[in-house]
Protein backbone atom coordinates (compact mmCIF):
# COMPACT_ATOMS: atom_id res chain seq x y z
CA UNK A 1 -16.60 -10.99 18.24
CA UNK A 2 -19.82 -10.02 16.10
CA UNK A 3 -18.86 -8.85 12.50
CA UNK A 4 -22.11 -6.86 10.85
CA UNK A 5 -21.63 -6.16 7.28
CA UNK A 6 -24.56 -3.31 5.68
CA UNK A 7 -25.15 -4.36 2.05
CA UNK A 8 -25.50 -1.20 -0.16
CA UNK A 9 -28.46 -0.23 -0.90
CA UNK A 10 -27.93 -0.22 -4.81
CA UNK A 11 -28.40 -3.13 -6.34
CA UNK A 12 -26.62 -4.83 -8.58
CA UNK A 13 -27.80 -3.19 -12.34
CA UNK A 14 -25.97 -6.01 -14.36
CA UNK A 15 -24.65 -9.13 -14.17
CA UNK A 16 -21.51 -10.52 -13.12
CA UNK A 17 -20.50 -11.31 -16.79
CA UNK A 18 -21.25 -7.90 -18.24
CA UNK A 19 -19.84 -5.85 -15.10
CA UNK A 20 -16.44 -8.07 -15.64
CA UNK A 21 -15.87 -6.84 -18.88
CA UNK A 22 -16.70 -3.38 -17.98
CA UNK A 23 -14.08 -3.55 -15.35
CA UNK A 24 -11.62 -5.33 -17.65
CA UNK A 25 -11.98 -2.51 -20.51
CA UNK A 26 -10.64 -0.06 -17.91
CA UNK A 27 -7.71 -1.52 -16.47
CA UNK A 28 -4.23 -0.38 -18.12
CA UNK A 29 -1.22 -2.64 -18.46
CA UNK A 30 0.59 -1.12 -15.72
CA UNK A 31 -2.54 -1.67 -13.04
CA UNK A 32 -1.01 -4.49 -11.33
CA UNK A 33 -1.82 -6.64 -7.45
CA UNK A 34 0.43 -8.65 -5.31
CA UNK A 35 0.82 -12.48 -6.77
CA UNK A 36 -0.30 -13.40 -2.32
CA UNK A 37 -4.18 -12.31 -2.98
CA UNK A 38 -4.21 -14.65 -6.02
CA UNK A 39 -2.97 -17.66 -4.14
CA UNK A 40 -5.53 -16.12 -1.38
CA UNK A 41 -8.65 -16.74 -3.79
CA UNK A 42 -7.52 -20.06 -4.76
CA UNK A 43 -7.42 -20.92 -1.29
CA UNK A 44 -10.58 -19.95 -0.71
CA UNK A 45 -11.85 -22.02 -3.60
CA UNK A 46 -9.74 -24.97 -2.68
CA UNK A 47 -11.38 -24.85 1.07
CA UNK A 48 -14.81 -24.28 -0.07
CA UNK A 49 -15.13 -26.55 -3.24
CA UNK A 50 -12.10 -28.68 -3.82
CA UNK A 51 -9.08 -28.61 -6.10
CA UNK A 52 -11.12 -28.64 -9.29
CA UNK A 53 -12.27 -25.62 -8.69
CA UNK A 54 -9.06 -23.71 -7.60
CA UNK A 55 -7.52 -25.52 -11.25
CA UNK A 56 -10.77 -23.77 -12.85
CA UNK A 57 -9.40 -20.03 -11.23
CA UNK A 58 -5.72 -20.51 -12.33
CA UNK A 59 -7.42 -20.94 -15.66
CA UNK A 60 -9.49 -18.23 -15.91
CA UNK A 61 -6.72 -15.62 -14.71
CA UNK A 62 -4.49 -16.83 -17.73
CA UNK A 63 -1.68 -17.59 -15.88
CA UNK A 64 0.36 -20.03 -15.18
CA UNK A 65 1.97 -19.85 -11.44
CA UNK A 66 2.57 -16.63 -8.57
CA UNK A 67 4.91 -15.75 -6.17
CA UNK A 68 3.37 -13.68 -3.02
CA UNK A 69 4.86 -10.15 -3.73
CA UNK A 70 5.35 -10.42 -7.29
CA UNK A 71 2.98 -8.38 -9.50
CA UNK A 72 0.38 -9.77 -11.98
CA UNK A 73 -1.93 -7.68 -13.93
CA UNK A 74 -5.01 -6.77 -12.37
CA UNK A 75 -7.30 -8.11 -15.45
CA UNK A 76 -5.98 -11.44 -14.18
CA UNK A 77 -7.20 -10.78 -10.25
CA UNK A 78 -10.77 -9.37 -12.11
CA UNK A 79 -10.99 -12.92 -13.95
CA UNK A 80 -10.23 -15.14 -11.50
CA UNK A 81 -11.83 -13.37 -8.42
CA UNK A 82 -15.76 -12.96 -10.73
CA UNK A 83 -14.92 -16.91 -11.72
CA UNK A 84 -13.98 -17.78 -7.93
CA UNK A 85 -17.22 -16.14 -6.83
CA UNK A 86 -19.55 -17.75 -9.10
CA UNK A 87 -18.49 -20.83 -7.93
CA UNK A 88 -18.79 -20.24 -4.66
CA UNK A 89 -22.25 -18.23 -4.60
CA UNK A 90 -24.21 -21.54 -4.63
CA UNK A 91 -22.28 -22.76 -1.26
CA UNK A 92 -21.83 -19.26 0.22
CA UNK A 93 -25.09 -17.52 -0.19
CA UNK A 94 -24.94 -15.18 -3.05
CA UNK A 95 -22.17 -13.62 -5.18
CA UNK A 96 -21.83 -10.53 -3.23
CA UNK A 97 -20.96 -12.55 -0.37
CA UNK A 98 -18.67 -14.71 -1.60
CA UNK A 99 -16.94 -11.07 -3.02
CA UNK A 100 -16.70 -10.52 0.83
CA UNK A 101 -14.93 -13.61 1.94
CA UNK A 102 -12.45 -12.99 -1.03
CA UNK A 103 -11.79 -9.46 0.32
CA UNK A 104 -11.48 -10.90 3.60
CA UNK A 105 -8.87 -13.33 2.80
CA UNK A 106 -7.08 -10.84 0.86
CA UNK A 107 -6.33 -8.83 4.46
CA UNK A 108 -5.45 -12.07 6.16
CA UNK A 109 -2.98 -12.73 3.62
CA UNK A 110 -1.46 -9.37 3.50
CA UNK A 111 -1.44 -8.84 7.73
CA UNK A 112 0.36 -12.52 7.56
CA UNK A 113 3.38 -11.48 5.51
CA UNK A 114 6.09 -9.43 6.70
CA UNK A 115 5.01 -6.19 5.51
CA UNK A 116 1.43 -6.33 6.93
CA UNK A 117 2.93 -7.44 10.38
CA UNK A 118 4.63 -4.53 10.56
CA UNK A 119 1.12 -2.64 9.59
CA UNK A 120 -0.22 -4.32 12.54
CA UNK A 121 2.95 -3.05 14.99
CA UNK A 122 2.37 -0.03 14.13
CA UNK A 123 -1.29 0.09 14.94
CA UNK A 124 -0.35 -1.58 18.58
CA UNK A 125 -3.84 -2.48 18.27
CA UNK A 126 -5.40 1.24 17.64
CA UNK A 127 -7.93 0.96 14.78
CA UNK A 128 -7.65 4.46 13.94
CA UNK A 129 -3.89 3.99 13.76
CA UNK A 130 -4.46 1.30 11.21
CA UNK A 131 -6.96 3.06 9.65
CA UNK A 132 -5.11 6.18 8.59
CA UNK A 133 -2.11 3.48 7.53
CA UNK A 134 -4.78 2.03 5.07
CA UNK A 135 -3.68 4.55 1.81
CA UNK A 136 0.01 3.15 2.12
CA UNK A 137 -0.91 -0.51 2.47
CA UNK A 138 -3.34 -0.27 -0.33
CA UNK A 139 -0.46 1.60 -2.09
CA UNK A 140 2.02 -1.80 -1.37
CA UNK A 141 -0.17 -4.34 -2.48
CA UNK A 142 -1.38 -2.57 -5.73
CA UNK A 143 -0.24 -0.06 -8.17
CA UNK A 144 -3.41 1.59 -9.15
CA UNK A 145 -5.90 3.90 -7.47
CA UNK A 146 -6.41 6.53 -4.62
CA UNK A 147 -7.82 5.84 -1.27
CA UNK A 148 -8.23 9.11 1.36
CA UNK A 149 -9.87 8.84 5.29
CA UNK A 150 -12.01 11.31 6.75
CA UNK A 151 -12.77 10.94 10.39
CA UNK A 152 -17.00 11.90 10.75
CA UNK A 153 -16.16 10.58 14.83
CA UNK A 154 -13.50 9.14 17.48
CA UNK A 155 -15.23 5.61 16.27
CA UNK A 156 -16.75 6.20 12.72
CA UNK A 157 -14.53 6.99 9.45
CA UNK A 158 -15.36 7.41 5.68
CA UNK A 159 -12.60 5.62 3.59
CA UNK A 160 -12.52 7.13 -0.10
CA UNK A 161 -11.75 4.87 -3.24
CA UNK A 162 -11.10 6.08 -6.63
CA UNK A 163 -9.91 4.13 -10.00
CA UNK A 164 -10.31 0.67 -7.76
CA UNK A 165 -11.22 -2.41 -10.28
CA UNK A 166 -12.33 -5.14 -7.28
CA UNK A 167 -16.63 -4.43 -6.34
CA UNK A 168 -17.42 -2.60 -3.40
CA UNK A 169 -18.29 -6.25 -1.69
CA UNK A 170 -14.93 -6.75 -1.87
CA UNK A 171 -13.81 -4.30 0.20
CA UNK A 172 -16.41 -4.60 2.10
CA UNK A 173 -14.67 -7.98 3.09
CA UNK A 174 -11.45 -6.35 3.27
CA UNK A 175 -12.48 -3.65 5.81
CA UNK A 176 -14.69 -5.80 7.92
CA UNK A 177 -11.65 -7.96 8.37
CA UNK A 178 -8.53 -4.87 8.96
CA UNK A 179 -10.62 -3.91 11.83
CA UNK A 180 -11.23 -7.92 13.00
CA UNK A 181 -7.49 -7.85 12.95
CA UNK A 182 -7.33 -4.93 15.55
CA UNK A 183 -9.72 -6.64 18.08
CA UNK A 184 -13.11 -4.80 17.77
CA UNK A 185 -15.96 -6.51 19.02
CA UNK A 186 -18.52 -5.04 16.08
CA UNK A 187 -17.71 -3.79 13.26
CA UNK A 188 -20.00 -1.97 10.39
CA UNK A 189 -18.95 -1.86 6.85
CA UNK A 190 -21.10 -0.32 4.49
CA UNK A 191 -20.38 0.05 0.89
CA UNK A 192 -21.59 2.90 -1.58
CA UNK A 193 -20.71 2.74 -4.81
CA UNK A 194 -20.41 6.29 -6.78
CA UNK A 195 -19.39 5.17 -10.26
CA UNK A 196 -18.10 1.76 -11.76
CA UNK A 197 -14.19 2.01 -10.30
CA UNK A 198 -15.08 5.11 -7.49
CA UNK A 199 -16.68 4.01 -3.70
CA UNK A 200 -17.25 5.36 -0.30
CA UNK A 201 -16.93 2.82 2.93
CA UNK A 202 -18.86 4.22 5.98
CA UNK A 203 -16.66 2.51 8.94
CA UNK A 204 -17.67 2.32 12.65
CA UNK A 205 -17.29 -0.52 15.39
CA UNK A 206 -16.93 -0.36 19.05
């Protein structure tokens, strides 16, 4: 299976630090993600650079402990997701792409609990059918944002986001692995951010 990710062709204008805090001033009390994707990052960071490193996440998030599908604030996912990422970027090749691998653990988790299984049933291994599920699985793992899908071909979709905190990378991760999870043999995720929280994902794989 070949997985081709297309950077965006914007750059990033500021750094991690300063795009962190951005994101942070947005986010609203109620703007909340699934305790699983938490315990996904720190298992990436655990993997990739030891236990040290996952302690150094828990830390930044400001919390203490999570349970899968209980709901933490999304400024904690923000901080320890931009601190898991620096730390990685050194081993991984680059922030961005360490945003990816986050993103893509964050489906794996999800798909592997007994909600996302049933995601999966119901595409019977269709990635459109999975695609058009994407709105409502976004909508159970987080409580903020929109997401739409327009169809541009029987292989090719545009996937809207509005009022999403996480970079475009990191759904760049997230999408390149939903449609790993379906069986296609390439897949093409492309990323293009229209404002700080707002995105378009061009889609295709055969």
């Amino acid at each position: 299976m070949t997985v081709i990710a297309f950077r965006s062709r914007e750059r990033e204008a500021l750094d991690p630090g300063c795009e962190l805090e951005r994101r942070l001033g947005l986010a609203a009390t109620e703007d909340r993600a699934r305790g699983m994707f938490f315990l996904g990052v720190m298992d990436v960071v655990r993997r990739e650079s030891g236990e040290t490193a996952a302690a150094r996440c828990l830390a930044a998030s400001g919390e203490r402990r999570f349970v899968p599908f209980f709901l933490y604030p999304v400024g904690a996912f923000l901080r320890m997701s931009f601190a898991a990422a620096e730390i990685l970027a050194p081993r991984l090749g680059g922030f961005e792409t360490a945003m990816r691998i986050i993103g893509a653990q964050a489906t794996h988790d999800f798909l592997d609990s007994v909600v996302g299984r049933s995601f999966l049933m119901l595409a019977a291994g269709d990635p459109r059918r999975l695609i058009n599920n994407l709105p409502s699985g976004y909508r159970t793992a987080v409580t903020y944002g929109e997401r739409h899908v327009t169809w541009t071909g029987s292989q090719d979709a545009c996937f809207n986001v509005f009022r999403d905190f996480m970079p475009h990378t990191y759904h760049e991760g997230v999408l390149q692995a939903v449609l790993q999870a379906v069986g296609t043999r390439v897949a093409r995720v492309r990323g293009r951010p229209l404002s700080l929280l707002d995105c378009e994902y061009v889609m295709s794989w055969a």
